[in-house]
Every structure is written in C-alpha cells, then in structure tokens.
PDB file of N, CA and C in Angstrom:
ATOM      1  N   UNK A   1     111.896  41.168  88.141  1.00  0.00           N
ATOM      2  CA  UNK A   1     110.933  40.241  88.699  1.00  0.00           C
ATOM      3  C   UNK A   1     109.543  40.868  88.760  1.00  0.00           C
ATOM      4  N   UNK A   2     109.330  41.904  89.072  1.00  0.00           N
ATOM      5  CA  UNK A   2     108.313  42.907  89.045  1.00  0.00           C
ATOM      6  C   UNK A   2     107.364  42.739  88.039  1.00  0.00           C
ATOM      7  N   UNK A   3     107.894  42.644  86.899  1.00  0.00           N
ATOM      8  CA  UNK A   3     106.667  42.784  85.529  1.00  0.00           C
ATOM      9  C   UNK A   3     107.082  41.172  85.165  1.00  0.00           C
ATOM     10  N   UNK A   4     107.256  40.114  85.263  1.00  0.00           N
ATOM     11  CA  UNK A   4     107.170  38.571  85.378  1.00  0.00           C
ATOM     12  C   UNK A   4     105.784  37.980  86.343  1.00  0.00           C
ATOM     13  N   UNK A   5     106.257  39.072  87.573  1.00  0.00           N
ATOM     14  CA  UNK A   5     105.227  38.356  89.034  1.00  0.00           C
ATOM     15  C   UNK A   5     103.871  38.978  88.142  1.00  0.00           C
ATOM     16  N   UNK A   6     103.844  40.253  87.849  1.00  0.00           N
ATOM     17  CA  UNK A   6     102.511  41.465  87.557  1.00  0.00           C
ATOM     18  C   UNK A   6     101.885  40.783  85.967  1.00  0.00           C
ATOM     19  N   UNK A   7     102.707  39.978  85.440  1.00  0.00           N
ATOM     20  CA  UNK A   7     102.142  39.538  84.478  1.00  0.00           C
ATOM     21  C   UNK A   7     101.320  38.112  84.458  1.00  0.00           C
ATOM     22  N   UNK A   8     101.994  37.272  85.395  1.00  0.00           N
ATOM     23  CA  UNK A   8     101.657  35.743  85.774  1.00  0.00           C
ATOM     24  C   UNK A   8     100.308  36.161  86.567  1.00  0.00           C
ATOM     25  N   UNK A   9     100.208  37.274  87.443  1.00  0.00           N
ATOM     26  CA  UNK A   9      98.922  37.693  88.679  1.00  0.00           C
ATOM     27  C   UNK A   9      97.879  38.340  87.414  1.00  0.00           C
ATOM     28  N   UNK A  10      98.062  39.120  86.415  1.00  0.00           N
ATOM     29  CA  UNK A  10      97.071  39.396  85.600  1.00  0.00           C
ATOM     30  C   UNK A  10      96.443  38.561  84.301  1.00  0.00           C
ATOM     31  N   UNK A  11      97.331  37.877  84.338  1.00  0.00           N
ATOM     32  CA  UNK A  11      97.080  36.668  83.392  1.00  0.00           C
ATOM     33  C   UNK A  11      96.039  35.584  83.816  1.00  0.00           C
ATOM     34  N   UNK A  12      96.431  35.679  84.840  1.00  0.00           N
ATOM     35  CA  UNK A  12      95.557  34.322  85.673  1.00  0.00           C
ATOM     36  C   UNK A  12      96.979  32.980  86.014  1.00  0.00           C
ATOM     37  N   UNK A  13      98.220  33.070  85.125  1.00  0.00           N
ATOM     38  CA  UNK A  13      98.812  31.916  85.553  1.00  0.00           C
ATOM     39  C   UNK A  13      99.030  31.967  87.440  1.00  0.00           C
ATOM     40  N   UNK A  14      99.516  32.748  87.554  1.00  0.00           N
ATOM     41  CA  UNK A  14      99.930  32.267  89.125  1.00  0.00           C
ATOM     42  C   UNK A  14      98.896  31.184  89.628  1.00  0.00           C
ATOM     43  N   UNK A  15      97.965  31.648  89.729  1.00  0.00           N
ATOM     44  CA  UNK A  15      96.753  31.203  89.662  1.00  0.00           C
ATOM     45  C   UNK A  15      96.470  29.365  89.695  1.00  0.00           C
ATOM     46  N   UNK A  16      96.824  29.585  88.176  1.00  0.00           N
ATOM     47  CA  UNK A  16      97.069  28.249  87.461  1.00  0.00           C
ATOM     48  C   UNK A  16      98.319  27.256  87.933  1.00  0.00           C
ATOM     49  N   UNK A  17      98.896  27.698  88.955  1.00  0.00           N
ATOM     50  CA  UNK A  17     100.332  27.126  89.479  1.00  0.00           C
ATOM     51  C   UNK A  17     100.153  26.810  90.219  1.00  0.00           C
ATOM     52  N   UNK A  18      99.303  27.461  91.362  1.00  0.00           N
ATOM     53  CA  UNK A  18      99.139  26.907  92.957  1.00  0.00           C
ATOM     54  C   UNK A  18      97.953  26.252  92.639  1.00  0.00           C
ATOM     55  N   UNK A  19      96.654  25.917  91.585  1.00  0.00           N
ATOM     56  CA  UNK A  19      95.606  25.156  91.578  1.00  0.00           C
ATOM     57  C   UNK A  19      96.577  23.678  91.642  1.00  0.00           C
ATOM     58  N   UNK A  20      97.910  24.047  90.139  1.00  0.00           N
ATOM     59  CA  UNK A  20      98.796  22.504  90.193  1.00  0.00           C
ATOM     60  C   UNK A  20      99.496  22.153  91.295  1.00  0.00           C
ATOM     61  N   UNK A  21      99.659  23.016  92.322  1.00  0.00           N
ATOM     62  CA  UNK A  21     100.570  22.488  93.053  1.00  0.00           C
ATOM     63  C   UNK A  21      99.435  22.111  94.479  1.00  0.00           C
ATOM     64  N   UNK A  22      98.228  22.119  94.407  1.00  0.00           N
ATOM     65  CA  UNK A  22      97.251  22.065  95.200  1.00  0.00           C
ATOM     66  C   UNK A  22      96.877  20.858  95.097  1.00  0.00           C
ATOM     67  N   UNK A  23      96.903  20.003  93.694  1.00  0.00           N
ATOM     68  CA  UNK A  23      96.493  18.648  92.983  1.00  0.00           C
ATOM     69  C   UNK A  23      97.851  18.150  93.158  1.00  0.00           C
ATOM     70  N   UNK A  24      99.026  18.284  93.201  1.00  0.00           N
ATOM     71  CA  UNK A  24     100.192  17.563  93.630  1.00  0.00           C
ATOM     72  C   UNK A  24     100.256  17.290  94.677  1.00  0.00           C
ATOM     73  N   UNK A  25     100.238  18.005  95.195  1.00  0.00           N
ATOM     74  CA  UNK A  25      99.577  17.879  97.090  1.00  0.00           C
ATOM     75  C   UNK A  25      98.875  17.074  97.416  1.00  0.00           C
ATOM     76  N   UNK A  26      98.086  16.499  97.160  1.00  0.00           N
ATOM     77  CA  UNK A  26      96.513  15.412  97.111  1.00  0.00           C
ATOM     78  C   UNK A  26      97.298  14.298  96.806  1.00  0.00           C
ATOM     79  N   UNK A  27      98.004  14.251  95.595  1.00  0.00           N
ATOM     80  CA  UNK A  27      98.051  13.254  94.735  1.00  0.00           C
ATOM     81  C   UNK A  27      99.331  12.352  95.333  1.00  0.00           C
ATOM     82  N   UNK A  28     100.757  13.534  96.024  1.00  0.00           N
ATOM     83  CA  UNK A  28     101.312  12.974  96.923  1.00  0.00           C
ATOM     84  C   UNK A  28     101.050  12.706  98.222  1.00  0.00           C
ATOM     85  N   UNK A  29     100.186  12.984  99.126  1.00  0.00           N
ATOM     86  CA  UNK A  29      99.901  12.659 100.059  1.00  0.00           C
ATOM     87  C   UNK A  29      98.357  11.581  99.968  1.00  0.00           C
ATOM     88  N   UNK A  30      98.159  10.873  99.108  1.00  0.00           N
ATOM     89  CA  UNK A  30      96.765   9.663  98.587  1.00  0.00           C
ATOM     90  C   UNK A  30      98.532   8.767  98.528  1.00  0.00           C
ATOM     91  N   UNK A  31      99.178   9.241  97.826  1.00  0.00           N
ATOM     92  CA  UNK A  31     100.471   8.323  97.909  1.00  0.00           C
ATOM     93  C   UNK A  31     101.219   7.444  98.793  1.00  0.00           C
ATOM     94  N   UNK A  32     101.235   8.791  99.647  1.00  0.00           N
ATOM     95  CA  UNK A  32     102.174   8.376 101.263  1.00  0.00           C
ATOM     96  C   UNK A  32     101.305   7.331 101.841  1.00  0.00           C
ATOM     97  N   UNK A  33      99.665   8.254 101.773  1.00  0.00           N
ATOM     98  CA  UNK A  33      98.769   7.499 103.335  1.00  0.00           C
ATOM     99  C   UNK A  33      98.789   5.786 102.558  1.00  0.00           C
ATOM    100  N   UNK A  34      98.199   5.694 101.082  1.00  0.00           N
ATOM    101  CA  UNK A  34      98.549   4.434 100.197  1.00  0.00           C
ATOM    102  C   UNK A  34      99.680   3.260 100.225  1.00  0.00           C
ATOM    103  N   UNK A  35     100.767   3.797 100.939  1.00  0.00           N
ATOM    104  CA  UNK A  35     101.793   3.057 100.864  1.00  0.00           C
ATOM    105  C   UNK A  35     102.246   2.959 102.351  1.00  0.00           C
ATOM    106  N   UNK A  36     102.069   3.744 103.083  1.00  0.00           N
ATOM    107  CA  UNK A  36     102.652   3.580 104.338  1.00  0.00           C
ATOM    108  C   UNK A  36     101.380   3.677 105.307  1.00  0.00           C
ATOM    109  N   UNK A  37     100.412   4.242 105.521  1.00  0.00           N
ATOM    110  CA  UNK A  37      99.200   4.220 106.288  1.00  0.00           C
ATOM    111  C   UNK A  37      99.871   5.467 107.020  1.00  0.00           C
ATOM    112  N   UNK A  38     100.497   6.311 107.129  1.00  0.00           N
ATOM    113  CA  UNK A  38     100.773   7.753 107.402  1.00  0.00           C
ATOM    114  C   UNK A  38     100.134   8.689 106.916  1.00  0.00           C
ATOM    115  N   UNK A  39     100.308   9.671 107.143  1.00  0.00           N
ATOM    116  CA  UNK A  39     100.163  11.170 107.053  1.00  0.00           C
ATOM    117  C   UNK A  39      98.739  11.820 107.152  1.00  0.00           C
ATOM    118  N   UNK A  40      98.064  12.252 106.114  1.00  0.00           N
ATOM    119  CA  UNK A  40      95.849  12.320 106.118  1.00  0.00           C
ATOM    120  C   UNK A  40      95.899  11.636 105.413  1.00  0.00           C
ATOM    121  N   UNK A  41      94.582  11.000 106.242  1.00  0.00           N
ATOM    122  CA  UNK A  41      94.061  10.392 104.824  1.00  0.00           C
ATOM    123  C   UNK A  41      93.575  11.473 103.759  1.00  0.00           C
ATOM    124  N   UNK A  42      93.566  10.975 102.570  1.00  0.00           N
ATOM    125  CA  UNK A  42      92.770  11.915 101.493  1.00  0.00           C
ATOM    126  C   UNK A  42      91.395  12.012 102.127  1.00  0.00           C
ATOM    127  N   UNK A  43      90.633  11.424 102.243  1.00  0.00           N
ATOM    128  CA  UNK A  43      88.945  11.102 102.352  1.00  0.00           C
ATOM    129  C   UNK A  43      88.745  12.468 103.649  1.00  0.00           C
ATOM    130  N   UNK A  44      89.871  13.214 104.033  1.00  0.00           N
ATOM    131  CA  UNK A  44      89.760  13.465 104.970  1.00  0.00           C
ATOM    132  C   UNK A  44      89.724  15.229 104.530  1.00  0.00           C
ATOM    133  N   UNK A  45      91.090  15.066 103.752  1.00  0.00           N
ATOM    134  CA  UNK A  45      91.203  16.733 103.486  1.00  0.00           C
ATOM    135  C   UNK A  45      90.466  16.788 102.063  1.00  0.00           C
ATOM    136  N   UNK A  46      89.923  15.941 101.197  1.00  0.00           N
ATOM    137  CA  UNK A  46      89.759  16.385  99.983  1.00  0.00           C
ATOM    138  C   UNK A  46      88.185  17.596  99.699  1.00  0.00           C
ATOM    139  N   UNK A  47      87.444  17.648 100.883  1.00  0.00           N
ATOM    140  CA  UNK A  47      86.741  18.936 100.362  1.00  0.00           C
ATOM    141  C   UNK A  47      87.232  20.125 100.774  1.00  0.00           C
ATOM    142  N   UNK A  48      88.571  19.855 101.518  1.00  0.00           N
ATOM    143  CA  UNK A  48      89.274  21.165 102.173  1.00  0.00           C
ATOM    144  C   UNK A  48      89.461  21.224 100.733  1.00  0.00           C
ATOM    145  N   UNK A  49      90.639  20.984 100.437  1.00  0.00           N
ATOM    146  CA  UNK A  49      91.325  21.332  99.275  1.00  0.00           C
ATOM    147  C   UNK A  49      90.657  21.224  98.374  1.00  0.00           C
ATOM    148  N   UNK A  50      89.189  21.523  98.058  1.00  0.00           N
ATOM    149  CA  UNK A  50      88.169  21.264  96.797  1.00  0.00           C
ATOM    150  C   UNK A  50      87.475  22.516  97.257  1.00  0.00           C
ATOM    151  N   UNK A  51      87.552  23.316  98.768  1.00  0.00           N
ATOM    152  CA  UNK A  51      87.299  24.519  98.648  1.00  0.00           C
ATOM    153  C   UNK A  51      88.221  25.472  98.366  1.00  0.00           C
ATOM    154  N   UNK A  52      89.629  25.016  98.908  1.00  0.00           N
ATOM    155  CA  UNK A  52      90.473  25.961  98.546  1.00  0.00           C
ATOM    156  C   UNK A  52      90.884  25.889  96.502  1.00  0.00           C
ATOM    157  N   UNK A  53      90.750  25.041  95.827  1.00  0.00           N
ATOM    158  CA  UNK A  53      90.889  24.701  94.772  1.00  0.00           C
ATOM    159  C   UNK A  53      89.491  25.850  94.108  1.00  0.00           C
ATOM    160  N   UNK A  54      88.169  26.119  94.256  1.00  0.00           N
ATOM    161  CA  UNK A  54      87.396  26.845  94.155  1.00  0.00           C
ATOM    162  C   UNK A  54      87.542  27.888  94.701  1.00  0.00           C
ATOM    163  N   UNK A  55      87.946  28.488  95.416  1.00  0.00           N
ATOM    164  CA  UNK A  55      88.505  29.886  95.518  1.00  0.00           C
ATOM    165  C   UNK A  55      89.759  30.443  94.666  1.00  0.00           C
ATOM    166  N   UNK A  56      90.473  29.502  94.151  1.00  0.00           N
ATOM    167  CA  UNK A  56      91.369  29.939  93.167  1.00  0.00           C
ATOM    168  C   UNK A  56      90.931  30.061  91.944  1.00  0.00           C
ATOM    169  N   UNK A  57      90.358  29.023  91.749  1.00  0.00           N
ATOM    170  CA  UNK A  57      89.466  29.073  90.134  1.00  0.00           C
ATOM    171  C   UNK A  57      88.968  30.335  90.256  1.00  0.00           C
ATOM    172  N   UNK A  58      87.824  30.718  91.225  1.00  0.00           N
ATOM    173  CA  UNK A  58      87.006  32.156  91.077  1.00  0.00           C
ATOM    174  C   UNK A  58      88.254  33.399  90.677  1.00  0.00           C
ATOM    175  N   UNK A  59      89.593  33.293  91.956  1.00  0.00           N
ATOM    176  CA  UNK A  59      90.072  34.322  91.952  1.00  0.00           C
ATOM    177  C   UNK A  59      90.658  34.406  90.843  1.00  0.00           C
ATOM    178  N   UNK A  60      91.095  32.901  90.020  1.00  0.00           N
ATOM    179  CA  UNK A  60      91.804  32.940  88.227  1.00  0.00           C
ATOM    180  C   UNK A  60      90.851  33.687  87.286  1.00  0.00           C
ATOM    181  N   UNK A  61      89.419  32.993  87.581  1.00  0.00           N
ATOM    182  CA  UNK A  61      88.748  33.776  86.616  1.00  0.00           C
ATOM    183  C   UNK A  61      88.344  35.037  86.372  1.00  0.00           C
ATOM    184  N   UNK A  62      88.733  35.281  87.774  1.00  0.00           N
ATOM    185  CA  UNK A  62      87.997  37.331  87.781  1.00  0.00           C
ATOM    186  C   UNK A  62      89.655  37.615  87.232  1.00  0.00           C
ATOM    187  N   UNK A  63      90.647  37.021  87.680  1.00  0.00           N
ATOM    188  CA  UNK A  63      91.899  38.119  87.037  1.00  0.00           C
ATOM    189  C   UNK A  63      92.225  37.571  85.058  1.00  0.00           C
ATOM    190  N   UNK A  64      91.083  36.965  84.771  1.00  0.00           N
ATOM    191  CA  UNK A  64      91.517  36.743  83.528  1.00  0.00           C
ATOM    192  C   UNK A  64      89.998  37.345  82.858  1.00  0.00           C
ATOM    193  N   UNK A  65      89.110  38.300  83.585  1.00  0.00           N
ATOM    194  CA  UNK A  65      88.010  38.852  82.794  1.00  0.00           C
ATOM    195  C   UNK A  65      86.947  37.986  82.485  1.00  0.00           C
ATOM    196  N   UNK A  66      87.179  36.571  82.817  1.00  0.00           N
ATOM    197  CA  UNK A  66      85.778  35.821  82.733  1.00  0.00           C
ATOM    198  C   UNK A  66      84.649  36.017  82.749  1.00  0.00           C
ATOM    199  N   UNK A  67      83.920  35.467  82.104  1.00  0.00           N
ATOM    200  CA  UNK A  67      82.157  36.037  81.979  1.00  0.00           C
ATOM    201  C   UNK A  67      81.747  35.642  83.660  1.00  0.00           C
ATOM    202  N   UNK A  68      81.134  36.351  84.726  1.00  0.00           N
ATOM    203  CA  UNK A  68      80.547  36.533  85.629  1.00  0.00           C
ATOM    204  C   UNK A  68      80.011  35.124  86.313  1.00  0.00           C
ATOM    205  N   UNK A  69      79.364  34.127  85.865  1.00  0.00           N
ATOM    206  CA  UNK A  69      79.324  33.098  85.779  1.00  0.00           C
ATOM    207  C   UNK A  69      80.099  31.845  86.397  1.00  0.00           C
ATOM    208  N   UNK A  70      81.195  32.323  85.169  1.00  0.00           N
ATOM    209  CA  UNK A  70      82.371  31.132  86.068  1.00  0.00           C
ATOM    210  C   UNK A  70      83.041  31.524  87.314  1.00  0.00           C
ATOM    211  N   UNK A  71      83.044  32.831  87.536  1.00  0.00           N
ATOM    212  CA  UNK A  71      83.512  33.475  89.074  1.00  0.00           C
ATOM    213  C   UNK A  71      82.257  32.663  89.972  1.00  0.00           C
ATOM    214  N   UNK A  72      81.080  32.968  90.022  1.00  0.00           N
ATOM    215  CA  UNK A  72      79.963  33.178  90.902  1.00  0.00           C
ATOM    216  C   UNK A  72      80.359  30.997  90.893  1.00  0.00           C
ATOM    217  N   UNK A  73      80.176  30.639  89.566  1.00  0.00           N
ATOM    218  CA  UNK A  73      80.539  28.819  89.760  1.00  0.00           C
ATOM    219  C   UNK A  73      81.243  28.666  90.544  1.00  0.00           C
ATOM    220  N   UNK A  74      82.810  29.193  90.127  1.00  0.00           N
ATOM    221  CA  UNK A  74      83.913  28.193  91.227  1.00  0.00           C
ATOM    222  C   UNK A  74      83.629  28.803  92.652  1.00  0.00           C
ATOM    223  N   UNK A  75      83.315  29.857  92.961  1.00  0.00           N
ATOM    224  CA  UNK A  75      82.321  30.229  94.443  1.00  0.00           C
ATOM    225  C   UNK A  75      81.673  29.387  95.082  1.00  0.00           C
ATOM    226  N   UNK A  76      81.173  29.176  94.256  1.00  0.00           N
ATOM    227  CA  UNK A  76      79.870  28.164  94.593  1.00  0.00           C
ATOM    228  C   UNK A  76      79.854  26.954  94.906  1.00  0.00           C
ATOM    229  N   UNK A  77      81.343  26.442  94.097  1.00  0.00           N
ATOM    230  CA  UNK A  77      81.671  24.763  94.527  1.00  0.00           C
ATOM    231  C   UNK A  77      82.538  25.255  95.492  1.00  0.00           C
ATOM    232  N   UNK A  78      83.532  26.184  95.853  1.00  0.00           N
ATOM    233  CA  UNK A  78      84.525  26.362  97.257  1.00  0.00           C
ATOM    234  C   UNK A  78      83.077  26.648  98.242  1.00  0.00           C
ATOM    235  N   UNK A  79      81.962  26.855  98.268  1.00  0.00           N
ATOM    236  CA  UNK A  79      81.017  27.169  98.836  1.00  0.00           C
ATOM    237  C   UNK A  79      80.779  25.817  99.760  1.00  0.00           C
ATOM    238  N   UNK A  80      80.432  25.004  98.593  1.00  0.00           N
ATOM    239  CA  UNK A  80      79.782  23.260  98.841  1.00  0.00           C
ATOM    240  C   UNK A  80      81.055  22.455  99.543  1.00  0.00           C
ATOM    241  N   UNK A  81      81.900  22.738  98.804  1.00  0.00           N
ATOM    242  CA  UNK A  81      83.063  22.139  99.427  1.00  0.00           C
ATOM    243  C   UNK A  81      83.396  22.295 100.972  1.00  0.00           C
ATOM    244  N   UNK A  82      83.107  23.585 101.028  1.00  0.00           N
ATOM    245  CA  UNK A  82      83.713  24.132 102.294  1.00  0.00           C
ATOM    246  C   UNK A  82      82.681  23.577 103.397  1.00  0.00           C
ATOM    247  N   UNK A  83      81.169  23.672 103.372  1.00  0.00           N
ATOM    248  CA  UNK A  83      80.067  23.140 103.419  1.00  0.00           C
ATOM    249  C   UNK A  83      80.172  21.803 104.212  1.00  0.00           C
ATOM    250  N   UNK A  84      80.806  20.887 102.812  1.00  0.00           N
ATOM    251  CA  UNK A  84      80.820  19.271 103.069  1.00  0.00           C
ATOM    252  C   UNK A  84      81.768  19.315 104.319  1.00  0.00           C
ATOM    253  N   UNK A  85      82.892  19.584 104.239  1.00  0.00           N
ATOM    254  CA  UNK A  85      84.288  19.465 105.310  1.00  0.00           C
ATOM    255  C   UNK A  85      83.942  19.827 106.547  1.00  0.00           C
ATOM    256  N   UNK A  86      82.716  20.980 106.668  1.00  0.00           N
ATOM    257  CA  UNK A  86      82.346  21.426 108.074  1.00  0.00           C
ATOM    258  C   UNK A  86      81.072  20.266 108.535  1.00  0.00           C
ATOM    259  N   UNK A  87      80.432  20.231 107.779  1.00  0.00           N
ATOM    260  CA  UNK A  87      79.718  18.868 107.878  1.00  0.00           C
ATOM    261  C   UNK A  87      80.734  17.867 108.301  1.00  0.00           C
ATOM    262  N   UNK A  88      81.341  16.826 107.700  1.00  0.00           N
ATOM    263  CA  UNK A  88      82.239  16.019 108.078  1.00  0.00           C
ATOM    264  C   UNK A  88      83.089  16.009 109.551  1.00  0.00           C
ATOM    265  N   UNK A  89      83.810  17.631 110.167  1.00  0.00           N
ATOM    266  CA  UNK A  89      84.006  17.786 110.886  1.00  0.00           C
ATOM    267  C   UNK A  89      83.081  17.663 112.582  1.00  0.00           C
ATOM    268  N   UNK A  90      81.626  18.125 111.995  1.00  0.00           N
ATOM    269  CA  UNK A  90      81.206  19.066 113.355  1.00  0.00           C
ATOM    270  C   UNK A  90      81.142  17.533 113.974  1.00  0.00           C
ATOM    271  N   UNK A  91      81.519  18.403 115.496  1.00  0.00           N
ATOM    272  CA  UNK A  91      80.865  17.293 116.435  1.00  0.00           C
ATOM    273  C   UNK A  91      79.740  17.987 117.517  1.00  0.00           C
ATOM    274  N   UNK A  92      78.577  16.709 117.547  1.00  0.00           N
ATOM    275  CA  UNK A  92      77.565  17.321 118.520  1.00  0.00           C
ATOM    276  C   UNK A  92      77.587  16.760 119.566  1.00  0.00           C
TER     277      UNK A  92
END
C-alpha cells in the first residue's frame, strides 16, 4: 500500500479524488435539499466548498510541479471563496 498511497500523493491523483468526491458532495446534497427541502442548502455551503476545492487544486498543482502560477491561482480563488462565505456569514 505504501508505494500505491506515495505514488497517487506525488502524482497529484489523490488530489484529483477528493476534488471528485468534493463535487459529489455538492451535487448530492443540491439533490437532497431539491427534492426534499432538507439538509444545506447549496447557496449556502458552495463558497465553502469552492475554498476548500482551491486549496486542493493549489496543493495538486505544487505536487505535480506546476508552473508557479497555477499554485498562486487556485490560492487565490480558495482566497475569494473563503472571502465570499465569511462575508455571507458575518453578523453585525
């Protein structure tokens, strides 16, 4: 298991697994709240999970050697993202 896990973490897939299972997440729970009026709404968590979705991109791209750029980008939108959601949240 050792050189499977060490290869998926240097590759960038792991990476690439929890971004999909981050968009399954969304996509089943827009589902639930859609059909039953349960669970979050989407409108609610989607810049959470649009910052956490940008912190993976950055951390995929630095473990796959990416030009400097696309690290400092997906930063930058988990930045805004994170941004919007605290906006949305604060109360004064």
């Amino acid at each position: 298991m050792g050189p499977l896990m060490e290869a998926l973490v240097t590759s960038g897939r792991a990476f690439d697994v929890v971004i999909a299972f981050t968009a399954v997440e969304l996509l089943i729970l827009s589902v639930l709240w859609r059909r039953t009026g349960r669970g979050v709404a989407p409108a609610s968590i989607m810049a959470n999970l649009g910052a956490a979705a940008g912190l993976l991109l950055a951390a995929r791209a630095h473990a796959a050697d990416a030009e400097w750029f696309w690290v400092a980008g997906a930063l930058i939108l988990a930045l805004v993202c994170h941004l919007a959601d605290l906006a949305r949240q604060w109360r004064w």
